[in-house]
N, C-alpha and C. Protein backbone atom coordinates (compact mmCIF):
# COMPACT_ATOMS: atom_id res chain seq x y z
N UNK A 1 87.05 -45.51 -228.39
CA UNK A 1 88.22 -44.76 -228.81
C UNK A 1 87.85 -43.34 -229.21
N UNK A 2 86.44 -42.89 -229.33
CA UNK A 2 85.67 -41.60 -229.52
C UNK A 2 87.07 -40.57 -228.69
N UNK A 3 86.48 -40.93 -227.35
CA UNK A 3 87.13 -39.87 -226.69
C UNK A 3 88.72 -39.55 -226.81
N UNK A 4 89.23 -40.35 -227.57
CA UNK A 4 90.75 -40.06 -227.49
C UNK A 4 91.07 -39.50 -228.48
N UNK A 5 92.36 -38.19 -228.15
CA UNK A 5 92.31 -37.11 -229.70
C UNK A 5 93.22 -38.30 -230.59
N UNK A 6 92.79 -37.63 -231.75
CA UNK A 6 93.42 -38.49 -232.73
C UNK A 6 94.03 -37.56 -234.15
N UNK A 7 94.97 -38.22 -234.60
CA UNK A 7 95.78 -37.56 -235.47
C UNK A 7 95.80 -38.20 -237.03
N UNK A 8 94.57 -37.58 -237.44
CA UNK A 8 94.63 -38.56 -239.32
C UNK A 8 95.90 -37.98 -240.06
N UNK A 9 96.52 -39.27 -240.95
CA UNK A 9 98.05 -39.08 -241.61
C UNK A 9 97.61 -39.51 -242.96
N UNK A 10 98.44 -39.11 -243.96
CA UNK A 10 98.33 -39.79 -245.46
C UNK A 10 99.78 -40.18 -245.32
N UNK A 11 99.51 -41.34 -246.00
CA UNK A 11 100.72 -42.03 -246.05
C UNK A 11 100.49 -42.41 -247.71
N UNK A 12 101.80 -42.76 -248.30
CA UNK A 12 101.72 -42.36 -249.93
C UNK A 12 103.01 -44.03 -249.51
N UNK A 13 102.75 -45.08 -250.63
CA UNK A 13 103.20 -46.39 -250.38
C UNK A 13 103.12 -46.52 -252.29
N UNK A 14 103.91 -47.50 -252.18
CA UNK A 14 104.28 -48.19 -254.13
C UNK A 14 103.36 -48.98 -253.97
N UNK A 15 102.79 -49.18 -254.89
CA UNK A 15 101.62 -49.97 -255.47
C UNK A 15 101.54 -51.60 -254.88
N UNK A 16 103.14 -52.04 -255.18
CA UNK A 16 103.19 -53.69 -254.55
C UNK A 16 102.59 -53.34 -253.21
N UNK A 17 103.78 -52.68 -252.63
CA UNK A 17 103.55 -52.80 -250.73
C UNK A 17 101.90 -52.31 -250.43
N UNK A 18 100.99 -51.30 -251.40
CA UNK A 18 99.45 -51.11 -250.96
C UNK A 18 98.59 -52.45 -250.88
N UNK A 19 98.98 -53.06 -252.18
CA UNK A 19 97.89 -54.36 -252.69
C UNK A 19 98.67 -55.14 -251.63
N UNK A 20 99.87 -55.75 -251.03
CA UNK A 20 100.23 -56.64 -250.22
C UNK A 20 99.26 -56.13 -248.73
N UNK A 21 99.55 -55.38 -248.37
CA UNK A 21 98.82 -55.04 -246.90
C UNK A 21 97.35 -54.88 -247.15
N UNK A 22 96.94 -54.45 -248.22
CA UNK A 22 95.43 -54.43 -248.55
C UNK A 22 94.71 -56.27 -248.20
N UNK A 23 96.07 -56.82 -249.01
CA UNK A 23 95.57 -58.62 -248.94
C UNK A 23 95.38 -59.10 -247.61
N UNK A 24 96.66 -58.49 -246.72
CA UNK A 24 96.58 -58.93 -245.33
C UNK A 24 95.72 -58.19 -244.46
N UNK A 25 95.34 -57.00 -245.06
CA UNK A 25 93.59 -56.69 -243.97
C UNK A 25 92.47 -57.33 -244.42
N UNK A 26 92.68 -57.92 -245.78
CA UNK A 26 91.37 -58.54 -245.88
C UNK A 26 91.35 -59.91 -245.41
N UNK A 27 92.41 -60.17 -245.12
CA UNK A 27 92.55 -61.58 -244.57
C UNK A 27 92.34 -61.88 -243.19
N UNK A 28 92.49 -60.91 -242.78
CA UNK A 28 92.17 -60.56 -240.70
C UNK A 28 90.31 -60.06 -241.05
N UNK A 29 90.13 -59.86 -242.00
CA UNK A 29 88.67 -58.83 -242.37
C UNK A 29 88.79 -57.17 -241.16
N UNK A 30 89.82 -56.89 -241.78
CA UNK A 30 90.06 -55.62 -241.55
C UNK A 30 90.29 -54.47 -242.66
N UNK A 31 89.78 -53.30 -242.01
CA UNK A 31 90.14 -52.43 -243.32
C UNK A 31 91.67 -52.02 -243.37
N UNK A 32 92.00 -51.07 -244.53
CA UNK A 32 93.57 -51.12 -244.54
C UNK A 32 93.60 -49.88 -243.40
N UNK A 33 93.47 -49.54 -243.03
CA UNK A 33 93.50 -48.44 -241.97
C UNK A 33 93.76 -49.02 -240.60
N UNK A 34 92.79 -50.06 -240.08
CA UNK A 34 92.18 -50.77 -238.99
C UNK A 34 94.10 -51.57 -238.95
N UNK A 35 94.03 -52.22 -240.05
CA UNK A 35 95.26 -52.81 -240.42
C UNK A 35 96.44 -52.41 -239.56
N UNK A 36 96.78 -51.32 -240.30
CA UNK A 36 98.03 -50.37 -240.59
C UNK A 36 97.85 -49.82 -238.84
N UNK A 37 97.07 -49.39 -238.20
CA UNK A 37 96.91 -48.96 -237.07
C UNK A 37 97.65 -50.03 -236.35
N UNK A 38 96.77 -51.59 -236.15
CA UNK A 38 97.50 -52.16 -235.50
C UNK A 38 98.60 -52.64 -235.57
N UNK A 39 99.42 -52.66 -236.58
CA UNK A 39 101.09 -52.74 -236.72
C UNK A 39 101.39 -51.67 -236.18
N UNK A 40 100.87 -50.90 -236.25
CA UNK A 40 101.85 -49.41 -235.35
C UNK A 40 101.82 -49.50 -233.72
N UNK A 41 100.95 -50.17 -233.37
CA UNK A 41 99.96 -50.21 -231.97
C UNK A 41 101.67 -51.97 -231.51
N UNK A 42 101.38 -52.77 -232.45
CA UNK A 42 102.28 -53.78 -232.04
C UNK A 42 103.56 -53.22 -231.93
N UNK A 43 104.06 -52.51 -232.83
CA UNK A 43 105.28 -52.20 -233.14
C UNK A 43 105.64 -51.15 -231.97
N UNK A 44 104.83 -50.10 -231.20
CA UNK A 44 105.37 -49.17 -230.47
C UNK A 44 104.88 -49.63 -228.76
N UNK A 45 104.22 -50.98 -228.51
CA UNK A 45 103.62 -51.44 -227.42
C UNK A 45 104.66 -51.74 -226.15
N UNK A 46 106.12 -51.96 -226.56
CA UNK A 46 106.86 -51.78 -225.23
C UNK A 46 107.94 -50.77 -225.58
N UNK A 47 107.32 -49.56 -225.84
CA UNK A 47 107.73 -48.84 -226.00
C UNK A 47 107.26 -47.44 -224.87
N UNK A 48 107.79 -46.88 -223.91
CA UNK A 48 107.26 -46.02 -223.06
C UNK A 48 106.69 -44.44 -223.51
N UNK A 49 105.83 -44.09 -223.16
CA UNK A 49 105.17 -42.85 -223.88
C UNK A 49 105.85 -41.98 -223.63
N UNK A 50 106.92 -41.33 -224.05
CA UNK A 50 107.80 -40.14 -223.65
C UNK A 50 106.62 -39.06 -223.10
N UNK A 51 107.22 -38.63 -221.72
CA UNK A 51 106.78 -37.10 -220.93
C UNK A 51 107.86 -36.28 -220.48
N UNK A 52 106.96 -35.04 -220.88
CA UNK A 52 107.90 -33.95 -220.90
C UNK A 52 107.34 -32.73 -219.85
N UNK A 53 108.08 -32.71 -219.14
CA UNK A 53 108.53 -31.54 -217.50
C UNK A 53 107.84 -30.19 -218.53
N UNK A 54 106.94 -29.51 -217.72
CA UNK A 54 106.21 -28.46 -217.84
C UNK A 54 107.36 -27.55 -217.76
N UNK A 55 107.32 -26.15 -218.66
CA UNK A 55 108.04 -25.25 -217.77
C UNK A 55 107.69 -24.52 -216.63
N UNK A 56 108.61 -24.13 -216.15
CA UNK A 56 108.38 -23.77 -214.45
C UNK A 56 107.23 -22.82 -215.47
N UNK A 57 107.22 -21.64 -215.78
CA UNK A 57 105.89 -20.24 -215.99
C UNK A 57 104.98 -21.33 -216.12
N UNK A 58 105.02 -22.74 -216.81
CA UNK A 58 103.22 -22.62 -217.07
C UNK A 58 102.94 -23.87 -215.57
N UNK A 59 104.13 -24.37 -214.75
CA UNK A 59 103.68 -25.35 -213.82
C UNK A 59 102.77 -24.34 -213.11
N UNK A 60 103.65 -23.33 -212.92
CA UNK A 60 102.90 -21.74 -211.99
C UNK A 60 101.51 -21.80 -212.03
N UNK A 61 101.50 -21.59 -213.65
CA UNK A 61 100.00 -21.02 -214.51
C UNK A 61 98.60 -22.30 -213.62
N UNK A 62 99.09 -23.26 -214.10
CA UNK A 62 98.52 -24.16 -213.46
C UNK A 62 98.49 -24.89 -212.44
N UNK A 63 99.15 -24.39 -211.16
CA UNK A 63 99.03 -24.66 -209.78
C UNK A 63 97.99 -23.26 -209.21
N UNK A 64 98.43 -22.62 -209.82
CA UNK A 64 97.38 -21.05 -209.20
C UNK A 64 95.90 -21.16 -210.15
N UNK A 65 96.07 -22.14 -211.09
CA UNK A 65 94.49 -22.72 -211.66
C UNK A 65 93.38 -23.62 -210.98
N UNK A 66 94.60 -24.52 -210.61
CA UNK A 66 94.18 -25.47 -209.52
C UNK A 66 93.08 -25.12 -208.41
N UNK A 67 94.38 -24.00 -207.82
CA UNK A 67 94.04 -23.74 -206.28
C UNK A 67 93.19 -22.64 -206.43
N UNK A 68 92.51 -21.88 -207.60
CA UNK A 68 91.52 -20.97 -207.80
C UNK A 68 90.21 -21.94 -207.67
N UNK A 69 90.69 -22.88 -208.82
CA UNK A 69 89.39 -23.96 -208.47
C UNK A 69 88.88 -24.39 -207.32
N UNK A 70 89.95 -24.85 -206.45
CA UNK A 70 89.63 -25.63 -205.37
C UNK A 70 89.25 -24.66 -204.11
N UNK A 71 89.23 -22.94 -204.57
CA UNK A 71 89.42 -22.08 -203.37
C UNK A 71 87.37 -21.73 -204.10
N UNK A 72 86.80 -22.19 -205.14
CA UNK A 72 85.48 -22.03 -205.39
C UNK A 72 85.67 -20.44 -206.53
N UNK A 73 87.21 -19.55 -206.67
CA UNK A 73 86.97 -18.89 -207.75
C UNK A 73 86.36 -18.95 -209.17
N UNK A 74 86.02 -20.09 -209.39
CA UNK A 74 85.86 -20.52 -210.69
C UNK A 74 84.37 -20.70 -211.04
N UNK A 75 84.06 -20.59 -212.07
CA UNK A 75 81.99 -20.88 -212.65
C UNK A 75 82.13 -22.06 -213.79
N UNK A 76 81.46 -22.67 -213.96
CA UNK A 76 81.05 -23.55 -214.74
C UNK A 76 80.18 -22.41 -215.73
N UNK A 77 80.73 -22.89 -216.95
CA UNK A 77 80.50 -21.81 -218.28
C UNK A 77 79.38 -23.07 -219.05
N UNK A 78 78.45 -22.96 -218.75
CA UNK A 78 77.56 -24.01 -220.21
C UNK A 78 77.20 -23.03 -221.57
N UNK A 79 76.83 -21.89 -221.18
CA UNK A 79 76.29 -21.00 -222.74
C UNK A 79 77.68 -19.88 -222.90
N UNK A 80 78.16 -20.64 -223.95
CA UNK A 80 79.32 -19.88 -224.33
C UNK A 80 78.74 -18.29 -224.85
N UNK A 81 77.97 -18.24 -225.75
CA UNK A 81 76.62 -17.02 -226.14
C UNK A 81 77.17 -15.91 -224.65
N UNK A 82 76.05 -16.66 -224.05
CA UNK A 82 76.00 -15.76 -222.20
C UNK A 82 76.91 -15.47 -221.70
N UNK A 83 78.03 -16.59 -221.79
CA UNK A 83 79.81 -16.12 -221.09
C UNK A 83 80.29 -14.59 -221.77
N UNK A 84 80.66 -14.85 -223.37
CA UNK A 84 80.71 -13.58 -224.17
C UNK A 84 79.91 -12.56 -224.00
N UNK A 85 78.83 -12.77 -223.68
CA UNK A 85 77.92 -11.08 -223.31
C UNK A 85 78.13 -10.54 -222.39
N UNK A 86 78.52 -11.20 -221.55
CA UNK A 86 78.69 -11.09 -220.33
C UNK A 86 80.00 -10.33 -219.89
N UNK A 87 81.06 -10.43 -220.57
CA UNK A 87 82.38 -9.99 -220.73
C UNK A 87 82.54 -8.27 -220.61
């Protein structure tokens, strides 16, 4: 799951509802995090990932990115240092 971006939240809960879900991750031997994740993971699972239509300027931006790539305009940058001096 490294590679996938991820979004840390605080969530602020009444004391009963913490110690109740605290009981039920320790009862799976999960942490309350691990927990709380997978109720969200059950709860939104047939649920479809909303996508949203590029606007036309940036479909542009990135079809003429594409086809720069694929036409060999493009360098592979490893020393960011060297890219900037280079400028």
């Amino acid at each position: 799951m490294s590679d996938i971006a991820a979004t840390q939240i605080k969530v602020t809960l009444p004391d009963e509802l913490y110690l109740h879900l605290r009981s039920k991750a320790e009862k799976f031997g999960l942490s309350l995090s691990s927990y709380i994740r997978h109720l969200v993971i059950n709860d939104v699972k047939d649920v479809d990932i909303p996508t949203f239509k590029m606007s036309k300027q940036r479909e542009e931006i990135g079809l003429k990115a594409e086809a720069d790539y694929k036409a060999g305009k493009t360098r592979l940058i490893t020393d960011f240092d060297e890219y900037f001096d280079s400028l």
